[in-house]
PDB file of N, CA and C in Angstrom:
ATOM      1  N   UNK A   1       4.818   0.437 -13.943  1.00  0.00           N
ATOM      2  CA  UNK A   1       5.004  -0.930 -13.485  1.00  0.00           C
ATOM      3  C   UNK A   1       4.018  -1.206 -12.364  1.00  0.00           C
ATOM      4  N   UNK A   2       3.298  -2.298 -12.791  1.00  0.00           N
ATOM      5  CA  UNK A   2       2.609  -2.663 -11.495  1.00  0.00           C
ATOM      6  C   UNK A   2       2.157  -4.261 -11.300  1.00  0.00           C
ATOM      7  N   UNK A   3       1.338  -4.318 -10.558  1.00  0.00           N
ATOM      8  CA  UNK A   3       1.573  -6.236 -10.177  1.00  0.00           C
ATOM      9  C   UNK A   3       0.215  -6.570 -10.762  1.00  0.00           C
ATOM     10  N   UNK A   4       0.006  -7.355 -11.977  1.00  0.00           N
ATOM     11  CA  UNK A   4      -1.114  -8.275 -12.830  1.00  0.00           C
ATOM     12  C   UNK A   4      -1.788  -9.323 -12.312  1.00  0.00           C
ATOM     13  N   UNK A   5      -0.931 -10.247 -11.407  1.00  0.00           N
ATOM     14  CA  UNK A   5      -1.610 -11.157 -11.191  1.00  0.00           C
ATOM     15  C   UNK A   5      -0.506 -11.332  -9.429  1.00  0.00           C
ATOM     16  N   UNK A   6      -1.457 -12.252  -9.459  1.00  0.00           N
ATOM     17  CA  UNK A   6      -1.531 -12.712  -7.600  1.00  0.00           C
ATOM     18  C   UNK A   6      -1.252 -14.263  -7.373  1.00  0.00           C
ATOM     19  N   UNK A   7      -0.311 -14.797  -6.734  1.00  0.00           N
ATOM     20  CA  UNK A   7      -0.326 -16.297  -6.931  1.00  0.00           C
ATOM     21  C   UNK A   7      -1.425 -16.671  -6.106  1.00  0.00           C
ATOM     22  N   UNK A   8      -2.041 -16.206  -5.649  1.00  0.00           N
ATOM     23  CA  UNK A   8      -3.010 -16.501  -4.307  1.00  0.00           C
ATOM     24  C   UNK A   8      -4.567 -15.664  -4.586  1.00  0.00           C
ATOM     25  N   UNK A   9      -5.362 -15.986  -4.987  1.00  0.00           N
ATOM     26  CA  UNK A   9      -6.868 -15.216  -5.664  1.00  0.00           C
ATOM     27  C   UNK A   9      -7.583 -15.213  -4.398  1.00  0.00           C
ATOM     28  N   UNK A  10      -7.976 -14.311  -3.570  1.00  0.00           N
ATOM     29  CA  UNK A  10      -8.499 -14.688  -2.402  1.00  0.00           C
ATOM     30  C   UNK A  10     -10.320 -14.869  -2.409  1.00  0.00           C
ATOM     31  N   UNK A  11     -10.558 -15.550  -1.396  1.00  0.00           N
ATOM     32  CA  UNK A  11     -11.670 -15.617  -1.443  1.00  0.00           C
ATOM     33  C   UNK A  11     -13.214 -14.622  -1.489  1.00  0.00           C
ATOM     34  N   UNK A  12     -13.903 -14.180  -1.447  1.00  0.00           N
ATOM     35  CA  UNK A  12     -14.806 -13.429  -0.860  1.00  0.00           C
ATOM     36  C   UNK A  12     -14.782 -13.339   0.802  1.00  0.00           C
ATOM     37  N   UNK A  13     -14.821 -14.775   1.543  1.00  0.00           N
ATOM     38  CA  UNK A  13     -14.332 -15.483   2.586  1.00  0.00           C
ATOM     39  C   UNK A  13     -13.319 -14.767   3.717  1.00  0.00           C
ATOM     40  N   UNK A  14     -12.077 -15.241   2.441  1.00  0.00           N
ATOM     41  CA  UNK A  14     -11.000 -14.679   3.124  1.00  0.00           C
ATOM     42  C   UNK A  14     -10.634 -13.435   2.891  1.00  0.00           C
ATOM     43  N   UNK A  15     -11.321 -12.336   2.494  1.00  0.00           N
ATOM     44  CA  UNK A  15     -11.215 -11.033   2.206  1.00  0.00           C
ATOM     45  C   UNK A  15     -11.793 -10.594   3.982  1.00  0.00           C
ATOM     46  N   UNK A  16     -13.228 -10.941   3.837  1.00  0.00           N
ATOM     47  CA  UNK A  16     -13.783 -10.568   5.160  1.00  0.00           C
ATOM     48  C   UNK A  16     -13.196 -11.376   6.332  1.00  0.00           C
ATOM     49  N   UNK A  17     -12.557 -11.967   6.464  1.00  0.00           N
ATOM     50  CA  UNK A  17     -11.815 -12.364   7.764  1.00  0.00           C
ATOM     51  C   UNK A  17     -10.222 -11.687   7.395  1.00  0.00           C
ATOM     52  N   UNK A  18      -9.707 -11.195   6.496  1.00  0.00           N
ATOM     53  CA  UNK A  18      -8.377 -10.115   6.599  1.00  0.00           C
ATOM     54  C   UNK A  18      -9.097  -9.005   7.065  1.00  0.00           C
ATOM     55  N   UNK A  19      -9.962  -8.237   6.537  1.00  0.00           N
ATOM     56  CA  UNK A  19     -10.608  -7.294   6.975  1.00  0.00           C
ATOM     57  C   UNK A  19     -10.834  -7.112   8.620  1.00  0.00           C
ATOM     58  N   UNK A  20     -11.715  -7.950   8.536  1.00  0.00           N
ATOM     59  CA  UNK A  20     -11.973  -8.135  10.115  1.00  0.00           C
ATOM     60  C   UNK A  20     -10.893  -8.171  11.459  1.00  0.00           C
ATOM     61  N   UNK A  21      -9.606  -8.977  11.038  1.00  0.00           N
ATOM     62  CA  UNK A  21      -8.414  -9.157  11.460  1.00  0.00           C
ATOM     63  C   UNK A  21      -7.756  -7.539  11.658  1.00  0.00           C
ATOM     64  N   UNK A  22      -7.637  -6.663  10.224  1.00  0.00           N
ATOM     65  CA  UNK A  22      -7.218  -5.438  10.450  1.00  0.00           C
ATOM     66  C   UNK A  22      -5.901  -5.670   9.375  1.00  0.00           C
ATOM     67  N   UNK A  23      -6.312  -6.885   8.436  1.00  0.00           N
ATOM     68  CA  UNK A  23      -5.221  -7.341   7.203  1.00  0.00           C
ATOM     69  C   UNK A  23      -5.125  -6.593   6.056  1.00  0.00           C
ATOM     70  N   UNK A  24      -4.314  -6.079   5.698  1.00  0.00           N
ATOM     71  CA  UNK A  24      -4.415  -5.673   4.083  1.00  0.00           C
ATOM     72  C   UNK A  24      -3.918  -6.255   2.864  1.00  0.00           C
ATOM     73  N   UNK A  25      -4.625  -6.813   2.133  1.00  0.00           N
ATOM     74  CA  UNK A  25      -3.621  -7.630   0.685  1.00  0.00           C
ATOM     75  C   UNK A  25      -4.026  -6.635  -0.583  1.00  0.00           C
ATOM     76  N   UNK A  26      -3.541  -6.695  -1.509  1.00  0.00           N
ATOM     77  CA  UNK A  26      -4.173  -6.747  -2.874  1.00  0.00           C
ATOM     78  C   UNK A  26      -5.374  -7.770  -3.168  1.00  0.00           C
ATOM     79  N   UNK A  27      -6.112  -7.158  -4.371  1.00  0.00           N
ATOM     80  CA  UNK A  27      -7.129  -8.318  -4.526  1.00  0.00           C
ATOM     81  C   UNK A  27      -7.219  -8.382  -5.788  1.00  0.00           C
ATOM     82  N   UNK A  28      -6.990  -9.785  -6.192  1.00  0.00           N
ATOM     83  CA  UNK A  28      -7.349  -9.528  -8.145  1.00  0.00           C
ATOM     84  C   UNK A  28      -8.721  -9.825  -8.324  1.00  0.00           C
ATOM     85  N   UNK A  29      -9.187  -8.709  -9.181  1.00  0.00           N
ATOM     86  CA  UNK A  29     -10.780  -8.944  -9.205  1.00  0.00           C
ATOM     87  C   UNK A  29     -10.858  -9.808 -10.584  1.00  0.00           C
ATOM     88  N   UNK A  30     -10.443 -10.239 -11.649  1.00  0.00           N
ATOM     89  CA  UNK A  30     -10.168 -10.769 -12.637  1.00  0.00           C
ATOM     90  C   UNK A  30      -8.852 -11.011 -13.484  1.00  0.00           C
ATOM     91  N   UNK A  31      -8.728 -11.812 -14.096  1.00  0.00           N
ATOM     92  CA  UNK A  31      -7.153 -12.156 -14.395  1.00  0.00           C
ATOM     93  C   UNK A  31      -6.469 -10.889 -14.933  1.00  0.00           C
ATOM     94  N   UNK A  32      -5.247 -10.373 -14.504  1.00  0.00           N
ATOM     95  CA  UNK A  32      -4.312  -9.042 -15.203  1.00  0.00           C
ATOM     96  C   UNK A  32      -5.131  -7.851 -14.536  1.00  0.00           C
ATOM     97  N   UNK A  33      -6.312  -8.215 -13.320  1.00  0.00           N
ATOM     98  CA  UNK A  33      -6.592  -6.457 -12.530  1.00  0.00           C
ATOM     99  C   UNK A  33      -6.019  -7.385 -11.479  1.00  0.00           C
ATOM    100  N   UNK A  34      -5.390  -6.423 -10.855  1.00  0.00           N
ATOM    101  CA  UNK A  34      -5.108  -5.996  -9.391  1.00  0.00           C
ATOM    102  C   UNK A  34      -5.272  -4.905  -8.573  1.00  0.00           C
ATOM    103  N   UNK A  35      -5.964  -4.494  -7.656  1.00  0.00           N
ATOM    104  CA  UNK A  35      -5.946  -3.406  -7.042  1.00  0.00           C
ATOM    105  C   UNK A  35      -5.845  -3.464  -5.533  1.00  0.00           C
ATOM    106  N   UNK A  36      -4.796  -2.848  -5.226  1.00  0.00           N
ATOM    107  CA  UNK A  36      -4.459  -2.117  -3.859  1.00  0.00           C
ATOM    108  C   UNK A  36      -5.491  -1.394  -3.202  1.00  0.00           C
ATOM    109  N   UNK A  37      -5.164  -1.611  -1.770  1.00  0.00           N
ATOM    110  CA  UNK A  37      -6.344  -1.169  -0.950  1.00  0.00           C
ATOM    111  C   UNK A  37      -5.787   0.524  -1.121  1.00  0.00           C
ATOM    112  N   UNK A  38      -6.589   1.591  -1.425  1.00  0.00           N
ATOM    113  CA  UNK A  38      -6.466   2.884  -1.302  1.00  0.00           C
ATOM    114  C   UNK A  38      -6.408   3.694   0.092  1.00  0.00           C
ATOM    115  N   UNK A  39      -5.200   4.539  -0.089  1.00  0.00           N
ATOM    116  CA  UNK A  39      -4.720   5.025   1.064  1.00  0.00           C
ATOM    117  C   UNK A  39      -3.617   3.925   1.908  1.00  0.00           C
ATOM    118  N   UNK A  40      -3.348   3.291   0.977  1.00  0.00           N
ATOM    119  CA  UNK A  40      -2.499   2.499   1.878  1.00  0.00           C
ATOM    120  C   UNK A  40      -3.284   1.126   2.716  1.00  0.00           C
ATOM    121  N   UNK A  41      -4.229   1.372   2.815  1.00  0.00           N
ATOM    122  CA  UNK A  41      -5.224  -0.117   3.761  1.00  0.00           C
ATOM    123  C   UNK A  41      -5.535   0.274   5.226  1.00  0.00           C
ATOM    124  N   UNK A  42      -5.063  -0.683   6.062  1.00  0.00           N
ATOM    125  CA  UNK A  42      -5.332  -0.127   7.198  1.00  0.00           C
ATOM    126  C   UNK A  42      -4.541  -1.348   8.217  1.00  0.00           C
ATOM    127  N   UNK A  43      -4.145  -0.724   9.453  1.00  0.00           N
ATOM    128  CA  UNK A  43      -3.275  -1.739  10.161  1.00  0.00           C
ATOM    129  C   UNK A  43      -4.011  -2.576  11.136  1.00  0.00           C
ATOM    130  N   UNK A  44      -3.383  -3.433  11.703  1.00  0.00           N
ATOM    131  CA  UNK A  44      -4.155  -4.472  12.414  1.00  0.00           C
ATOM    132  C   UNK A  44      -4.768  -4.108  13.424  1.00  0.00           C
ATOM    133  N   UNK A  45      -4.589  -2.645  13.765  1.00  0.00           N
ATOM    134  CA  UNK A  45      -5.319  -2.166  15.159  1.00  0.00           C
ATOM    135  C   UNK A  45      -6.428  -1.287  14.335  1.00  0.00           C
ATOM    136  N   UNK A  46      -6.337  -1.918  13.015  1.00  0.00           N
ATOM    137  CA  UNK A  46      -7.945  -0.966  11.910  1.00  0.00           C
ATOM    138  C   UNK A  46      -8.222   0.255  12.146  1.00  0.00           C
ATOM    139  N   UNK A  47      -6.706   0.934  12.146  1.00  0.00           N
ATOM    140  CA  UNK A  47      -6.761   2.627  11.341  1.00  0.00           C
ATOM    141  C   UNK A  47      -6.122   2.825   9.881  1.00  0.00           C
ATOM    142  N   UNK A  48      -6.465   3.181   9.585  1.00  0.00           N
ATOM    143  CA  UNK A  48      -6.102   3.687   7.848  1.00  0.00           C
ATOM    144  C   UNK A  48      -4.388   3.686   8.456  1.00  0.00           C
ATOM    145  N   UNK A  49      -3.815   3.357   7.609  1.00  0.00           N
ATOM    146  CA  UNK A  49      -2.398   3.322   7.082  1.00  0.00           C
ATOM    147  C   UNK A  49      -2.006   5.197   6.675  1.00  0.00           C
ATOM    148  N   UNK A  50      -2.776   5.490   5.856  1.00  0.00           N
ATOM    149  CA  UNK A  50      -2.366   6.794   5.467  1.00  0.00           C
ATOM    150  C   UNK A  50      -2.907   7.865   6.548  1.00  0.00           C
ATOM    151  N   UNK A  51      -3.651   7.905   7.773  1.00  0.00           N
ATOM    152  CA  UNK A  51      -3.726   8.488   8.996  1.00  0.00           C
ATOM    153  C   UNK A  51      -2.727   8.359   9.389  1.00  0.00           C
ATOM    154  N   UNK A  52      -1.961   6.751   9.955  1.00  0.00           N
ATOM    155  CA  UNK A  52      -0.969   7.043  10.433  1.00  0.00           C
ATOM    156  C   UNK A  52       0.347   7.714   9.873  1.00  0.00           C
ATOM    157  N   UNK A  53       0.466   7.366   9.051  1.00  0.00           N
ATOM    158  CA  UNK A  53       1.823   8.026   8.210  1.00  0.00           C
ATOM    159  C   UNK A  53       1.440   9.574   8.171  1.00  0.00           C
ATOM    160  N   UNK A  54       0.405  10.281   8.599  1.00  0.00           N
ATOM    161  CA  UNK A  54      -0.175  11.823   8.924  1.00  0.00           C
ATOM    162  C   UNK A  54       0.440  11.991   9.928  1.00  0.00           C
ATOM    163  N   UNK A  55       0.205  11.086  10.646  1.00  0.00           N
ATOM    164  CA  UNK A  55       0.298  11.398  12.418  1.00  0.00           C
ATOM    165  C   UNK A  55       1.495  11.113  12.386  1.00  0.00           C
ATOM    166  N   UNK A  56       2.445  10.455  11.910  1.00  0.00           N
ATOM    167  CA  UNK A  56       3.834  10.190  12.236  1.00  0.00           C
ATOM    168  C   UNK A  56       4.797  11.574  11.763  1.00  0.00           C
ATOM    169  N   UNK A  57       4.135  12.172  10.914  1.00  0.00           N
ATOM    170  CA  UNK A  57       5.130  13.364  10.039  1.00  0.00           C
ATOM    171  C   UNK A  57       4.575  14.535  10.729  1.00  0.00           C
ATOM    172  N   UNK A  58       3.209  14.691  11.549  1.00  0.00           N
ATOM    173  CA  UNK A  58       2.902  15.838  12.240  1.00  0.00           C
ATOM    174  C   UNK A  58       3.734  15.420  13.785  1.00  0.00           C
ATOM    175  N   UNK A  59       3.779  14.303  14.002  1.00  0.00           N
ATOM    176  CA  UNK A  59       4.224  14.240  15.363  1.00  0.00           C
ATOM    177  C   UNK A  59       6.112  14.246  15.395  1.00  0.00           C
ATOM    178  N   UNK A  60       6.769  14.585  13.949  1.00  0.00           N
ATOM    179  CA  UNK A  60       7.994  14.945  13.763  1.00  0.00           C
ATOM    180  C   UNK A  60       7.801  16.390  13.766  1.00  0.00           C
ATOM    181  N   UNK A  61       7.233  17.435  12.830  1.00  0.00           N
ATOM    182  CA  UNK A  61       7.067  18.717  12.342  1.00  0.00           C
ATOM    183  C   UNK A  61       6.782  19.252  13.255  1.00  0.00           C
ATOM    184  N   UNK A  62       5.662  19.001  14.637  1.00  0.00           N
ATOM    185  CA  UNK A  62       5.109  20.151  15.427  1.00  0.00           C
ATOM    186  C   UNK A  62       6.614  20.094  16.714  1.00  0.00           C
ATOM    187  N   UNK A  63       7.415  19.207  16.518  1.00  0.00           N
ATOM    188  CA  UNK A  63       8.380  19.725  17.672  1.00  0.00           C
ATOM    189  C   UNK A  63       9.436  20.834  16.970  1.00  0.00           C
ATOM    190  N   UNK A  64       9.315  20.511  15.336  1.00  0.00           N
ATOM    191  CA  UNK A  64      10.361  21.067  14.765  1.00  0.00           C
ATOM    192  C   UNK A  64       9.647  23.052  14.357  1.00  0.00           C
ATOM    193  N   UNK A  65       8.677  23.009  14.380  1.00  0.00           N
ATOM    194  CA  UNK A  65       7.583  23.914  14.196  1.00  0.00           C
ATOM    195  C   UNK A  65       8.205  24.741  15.387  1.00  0.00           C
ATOM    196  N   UNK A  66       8.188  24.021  16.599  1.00  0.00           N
ATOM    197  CA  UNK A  66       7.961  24.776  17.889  1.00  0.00           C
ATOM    198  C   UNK A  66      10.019  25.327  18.026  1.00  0.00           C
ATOM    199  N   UNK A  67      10.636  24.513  17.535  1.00  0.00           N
ATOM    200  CA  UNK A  67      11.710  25.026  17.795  1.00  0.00           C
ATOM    201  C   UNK A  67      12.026  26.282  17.228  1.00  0.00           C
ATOM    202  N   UNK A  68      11.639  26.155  15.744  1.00  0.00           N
ATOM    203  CA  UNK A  68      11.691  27.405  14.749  1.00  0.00           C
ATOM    204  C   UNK A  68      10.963  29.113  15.718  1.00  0.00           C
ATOM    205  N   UNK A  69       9.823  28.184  15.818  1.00  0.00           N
ATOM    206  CA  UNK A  69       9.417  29.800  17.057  1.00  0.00           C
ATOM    207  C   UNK A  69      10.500  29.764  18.014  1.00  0.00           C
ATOM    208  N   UNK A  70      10.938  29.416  18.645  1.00  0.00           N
ATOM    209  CA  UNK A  70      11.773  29.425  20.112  1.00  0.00           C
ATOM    210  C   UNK A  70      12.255  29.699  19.505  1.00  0.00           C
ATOM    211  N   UNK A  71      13.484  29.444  18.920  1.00  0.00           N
ATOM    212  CA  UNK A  71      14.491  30.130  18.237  1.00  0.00           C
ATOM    213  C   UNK A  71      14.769  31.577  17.569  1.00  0.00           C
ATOM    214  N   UNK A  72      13.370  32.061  17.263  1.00  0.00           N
ATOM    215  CA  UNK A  72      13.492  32.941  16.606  1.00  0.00           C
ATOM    216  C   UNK A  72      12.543  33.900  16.880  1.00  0.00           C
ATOM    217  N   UNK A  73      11.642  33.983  18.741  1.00  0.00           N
ATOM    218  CA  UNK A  73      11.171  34.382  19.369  1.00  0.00           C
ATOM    219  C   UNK A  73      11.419  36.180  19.131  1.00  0.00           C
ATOM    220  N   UNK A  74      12.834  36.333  19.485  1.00  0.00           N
ATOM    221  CA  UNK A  74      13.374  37.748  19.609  1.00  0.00           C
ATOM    222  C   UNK A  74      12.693  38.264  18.530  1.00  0.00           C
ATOM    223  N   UNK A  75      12.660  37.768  17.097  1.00  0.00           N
ATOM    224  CA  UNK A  75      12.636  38.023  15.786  1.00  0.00           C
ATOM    225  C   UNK A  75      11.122  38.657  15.454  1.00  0.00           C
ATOM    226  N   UNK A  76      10.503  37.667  16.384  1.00  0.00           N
ATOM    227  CA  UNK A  76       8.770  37.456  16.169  1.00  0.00           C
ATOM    228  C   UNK A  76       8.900  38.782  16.921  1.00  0.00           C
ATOM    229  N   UNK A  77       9.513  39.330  17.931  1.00  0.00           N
ATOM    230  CA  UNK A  77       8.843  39.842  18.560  1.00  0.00           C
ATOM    231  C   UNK A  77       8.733  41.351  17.896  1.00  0.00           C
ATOM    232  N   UNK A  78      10.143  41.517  17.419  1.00  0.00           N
ATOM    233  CA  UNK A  78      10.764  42.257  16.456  1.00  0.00           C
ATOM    234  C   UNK A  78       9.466  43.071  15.513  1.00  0.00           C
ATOM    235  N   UNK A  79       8.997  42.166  15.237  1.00  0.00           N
ATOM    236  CA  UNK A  79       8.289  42.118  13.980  1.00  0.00           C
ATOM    237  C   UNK A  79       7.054  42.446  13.988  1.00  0.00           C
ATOM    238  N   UNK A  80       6.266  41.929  15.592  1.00  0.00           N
ATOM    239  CA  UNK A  80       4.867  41.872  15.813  1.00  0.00           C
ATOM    240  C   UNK A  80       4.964  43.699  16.860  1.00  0.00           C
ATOM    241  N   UNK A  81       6.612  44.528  16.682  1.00  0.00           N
ATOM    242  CA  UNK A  81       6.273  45.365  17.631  1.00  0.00           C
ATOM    243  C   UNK A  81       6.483  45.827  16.380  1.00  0.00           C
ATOM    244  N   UNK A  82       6.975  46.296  15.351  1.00  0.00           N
ATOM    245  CA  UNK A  82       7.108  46.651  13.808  1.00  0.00           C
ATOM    246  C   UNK A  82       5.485  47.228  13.290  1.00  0.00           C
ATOM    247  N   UNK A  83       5.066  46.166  13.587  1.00  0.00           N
ATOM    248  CA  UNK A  83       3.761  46.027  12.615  1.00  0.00           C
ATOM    249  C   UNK A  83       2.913  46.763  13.375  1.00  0.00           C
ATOM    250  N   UNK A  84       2.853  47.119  14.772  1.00  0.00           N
ATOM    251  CA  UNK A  84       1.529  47.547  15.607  1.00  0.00           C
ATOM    252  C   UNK A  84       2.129  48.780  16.588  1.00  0.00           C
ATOM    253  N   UNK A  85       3.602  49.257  16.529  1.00  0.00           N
ATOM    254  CA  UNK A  85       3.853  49.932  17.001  1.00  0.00           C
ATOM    255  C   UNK A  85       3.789  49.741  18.810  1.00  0.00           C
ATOM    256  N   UNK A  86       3.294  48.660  19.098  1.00  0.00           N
ATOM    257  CA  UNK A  86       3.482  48.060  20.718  1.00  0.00           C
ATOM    258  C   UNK A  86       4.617  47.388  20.672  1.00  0.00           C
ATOM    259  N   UNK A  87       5.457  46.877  22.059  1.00  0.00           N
ATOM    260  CA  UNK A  87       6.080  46.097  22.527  1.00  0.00           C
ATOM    261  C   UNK A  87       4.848  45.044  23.038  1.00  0.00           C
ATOM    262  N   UNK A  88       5.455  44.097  23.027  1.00  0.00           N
ATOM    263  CA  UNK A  88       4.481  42.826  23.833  1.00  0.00           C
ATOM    264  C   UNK A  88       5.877  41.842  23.765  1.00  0.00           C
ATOM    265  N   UNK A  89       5.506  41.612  24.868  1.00  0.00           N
ATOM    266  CA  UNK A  89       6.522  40.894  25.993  1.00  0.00           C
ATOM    267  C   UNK A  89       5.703  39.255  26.162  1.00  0.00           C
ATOM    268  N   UNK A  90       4.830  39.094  26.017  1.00  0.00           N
ATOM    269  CA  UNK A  90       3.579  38.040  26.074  1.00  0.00           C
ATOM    270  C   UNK A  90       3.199  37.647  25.053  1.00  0.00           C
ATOM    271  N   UNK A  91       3.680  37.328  23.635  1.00  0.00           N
ATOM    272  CA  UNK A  91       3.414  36.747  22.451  1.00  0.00           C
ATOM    273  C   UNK A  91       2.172  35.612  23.017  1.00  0.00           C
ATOM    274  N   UNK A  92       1.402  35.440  22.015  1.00  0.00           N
ATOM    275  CA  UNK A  92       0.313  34.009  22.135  1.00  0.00           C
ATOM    276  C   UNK A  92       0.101  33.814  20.625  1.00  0.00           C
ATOM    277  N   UNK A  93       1.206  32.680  20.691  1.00  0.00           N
ATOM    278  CA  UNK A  93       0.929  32.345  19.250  1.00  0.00           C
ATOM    279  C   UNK A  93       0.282  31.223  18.801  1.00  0.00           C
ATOM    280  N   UNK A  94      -0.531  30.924  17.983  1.00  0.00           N
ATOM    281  CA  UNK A  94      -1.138  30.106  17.397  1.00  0.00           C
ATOM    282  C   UNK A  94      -0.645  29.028  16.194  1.00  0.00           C
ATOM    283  N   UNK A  95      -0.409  28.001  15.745  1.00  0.00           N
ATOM    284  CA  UNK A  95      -0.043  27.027  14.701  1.00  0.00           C
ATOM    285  C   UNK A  95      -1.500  27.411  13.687  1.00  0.00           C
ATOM    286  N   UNK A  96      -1.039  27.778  12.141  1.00  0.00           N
ATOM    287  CA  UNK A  96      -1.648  27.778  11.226  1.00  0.00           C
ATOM    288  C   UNK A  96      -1.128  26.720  10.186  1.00  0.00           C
ATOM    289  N   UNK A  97      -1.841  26.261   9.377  1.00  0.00           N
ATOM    290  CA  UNK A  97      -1.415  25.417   7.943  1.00  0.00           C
ATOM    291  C   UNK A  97      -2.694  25.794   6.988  1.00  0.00           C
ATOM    292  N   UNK A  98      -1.836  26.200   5.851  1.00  0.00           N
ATOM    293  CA  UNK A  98      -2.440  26.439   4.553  1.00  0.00           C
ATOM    294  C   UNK A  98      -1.792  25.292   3.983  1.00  0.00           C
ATOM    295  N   UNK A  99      -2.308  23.990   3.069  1.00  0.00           N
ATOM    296  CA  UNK A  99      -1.821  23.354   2.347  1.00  0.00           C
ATOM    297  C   UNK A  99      -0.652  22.640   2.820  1.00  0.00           C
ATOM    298  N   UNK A 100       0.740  22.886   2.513  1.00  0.00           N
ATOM    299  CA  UNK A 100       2.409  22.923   3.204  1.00  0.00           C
ATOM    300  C   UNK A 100       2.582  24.155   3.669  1.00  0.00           C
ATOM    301  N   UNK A 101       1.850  25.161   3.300  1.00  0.00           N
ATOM    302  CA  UNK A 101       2.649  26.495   4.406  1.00  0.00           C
ATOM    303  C   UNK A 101       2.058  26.242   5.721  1.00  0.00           C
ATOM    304  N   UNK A 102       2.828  26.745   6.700  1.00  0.00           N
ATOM    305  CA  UNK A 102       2.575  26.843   7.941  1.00  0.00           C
ATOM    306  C   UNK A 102       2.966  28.204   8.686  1.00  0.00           C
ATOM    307  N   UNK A 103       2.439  28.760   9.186  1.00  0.00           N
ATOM    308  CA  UNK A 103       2.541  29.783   9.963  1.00  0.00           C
ATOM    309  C   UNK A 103       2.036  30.024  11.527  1.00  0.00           C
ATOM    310  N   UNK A 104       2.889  30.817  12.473  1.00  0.00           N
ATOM    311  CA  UNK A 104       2.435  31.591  13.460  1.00  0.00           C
ATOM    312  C   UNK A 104       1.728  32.724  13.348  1.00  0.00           C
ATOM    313  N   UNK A 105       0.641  32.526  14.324  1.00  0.00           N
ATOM    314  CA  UNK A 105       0.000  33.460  14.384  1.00  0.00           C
ATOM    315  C   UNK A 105      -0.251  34.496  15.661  1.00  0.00           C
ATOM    316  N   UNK A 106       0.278  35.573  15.963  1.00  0.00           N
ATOM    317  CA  UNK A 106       0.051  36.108  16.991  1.00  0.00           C
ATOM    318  C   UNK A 106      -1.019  36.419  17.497  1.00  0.00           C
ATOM    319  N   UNK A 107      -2.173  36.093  18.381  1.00  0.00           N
ATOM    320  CA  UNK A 107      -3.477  35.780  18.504  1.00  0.00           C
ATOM    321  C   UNK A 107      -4.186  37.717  19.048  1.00  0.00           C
ATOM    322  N   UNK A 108      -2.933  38.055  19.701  1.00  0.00           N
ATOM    323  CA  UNK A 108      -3.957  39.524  20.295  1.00  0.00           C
ATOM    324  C   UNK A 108      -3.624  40.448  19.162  1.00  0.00           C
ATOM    325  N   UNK A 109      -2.850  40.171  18.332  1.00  0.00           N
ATOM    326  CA  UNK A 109      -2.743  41.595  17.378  1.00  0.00           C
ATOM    327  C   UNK A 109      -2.952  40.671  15.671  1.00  0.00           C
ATOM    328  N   UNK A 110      -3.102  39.485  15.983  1.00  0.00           N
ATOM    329  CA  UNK A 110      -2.861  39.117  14.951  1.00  0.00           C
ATOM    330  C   UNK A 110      -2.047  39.577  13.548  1.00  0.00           C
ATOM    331  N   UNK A 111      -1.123  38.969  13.995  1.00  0.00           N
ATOM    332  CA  UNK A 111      -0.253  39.329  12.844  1.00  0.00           C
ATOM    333  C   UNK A 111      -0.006  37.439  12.491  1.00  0.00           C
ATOM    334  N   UNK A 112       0.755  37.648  11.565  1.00  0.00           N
ATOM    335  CA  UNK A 112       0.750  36.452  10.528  1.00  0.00           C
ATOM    336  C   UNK A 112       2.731  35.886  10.629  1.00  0.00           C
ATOM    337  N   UNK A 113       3.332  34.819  11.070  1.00  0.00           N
ATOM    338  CA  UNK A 113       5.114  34.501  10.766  1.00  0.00           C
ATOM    339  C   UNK A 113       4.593  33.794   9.863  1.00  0.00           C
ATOM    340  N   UNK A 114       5.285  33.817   8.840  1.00  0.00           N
ATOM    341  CA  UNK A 114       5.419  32.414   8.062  1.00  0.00           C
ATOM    342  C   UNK A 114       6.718  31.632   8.156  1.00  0.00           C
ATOM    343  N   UNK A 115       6.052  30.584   8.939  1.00  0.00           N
ATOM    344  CA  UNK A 115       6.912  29.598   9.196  1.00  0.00           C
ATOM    345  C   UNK A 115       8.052  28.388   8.453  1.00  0.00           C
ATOM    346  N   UNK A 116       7.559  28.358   6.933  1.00  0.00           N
ATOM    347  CA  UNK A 116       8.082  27.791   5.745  1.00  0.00           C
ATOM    348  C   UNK A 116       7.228  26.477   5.902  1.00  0.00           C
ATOM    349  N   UNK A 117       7.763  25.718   4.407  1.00  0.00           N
ATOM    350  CA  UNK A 117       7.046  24.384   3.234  1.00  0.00           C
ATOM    351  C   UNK A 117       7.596  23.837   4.236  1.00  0.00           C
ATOM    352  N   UNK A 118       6.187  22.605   4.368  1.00  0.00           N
ATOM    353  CA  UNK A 118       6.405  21.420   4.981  1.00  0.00           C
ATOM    354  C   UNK A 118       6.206  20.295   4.572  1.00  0.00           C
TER     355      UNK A 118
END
């Protein structure tokens, strides 16, 4: 399902003054096409739409990211003295993303948490 026609055909005109404004419409380029601005368009302060909706779901995830470490600090530590046979009392961990995985990274021994799909 999608939208054919437009009661409103905009101008060449009025394309570049929405633009300019920071407007996004559909545009029918001939009768039964319509096409949507890709990525979503862009908002009136003229950043891409689909940046922000990035920035809105990283600026939810990295507090929820950071709790998962805090929470489960003891665990990391558990794990990073497991793997290297040290205690370290001083974790320095790093934020990784592969794709949706995300992981901690312990920076002096490097070892790898996987943090889970995001």
């Amino acid at each position: 399902m999608g939208v054919n026609r437009l009661s409103h055909v905009a101008t060449d005109a009025e394309i570049n003054l929405m633009r300019k404004s920071g407007l996004t419409s559909p545009i029918e380029i001939e009768p039964g096409i319509v096409y949507s601005p890709i990525g979503g368009g862009i908002t009136t302060a003229k950043s891409s739409i689909e940046v922000g909706m990035e920035l809105a779901k990283f600026s939810r995830l990295i507090p929820a990211l950071q709790k998962i470490v805090e929470d489960n600090l003891q665990e990391i530590g558990k794990t990073v003295s497991q793997k290297t046979g040290k205690i370290e009392n001083d974790l320095k961990l790093n934020l990784e993303i592969d794709g949706n995985d995300y992981y901690a990274v312990e920076q002096i021994f490097g070892i790898t948490i996987y943090l889970g799909k995001y």
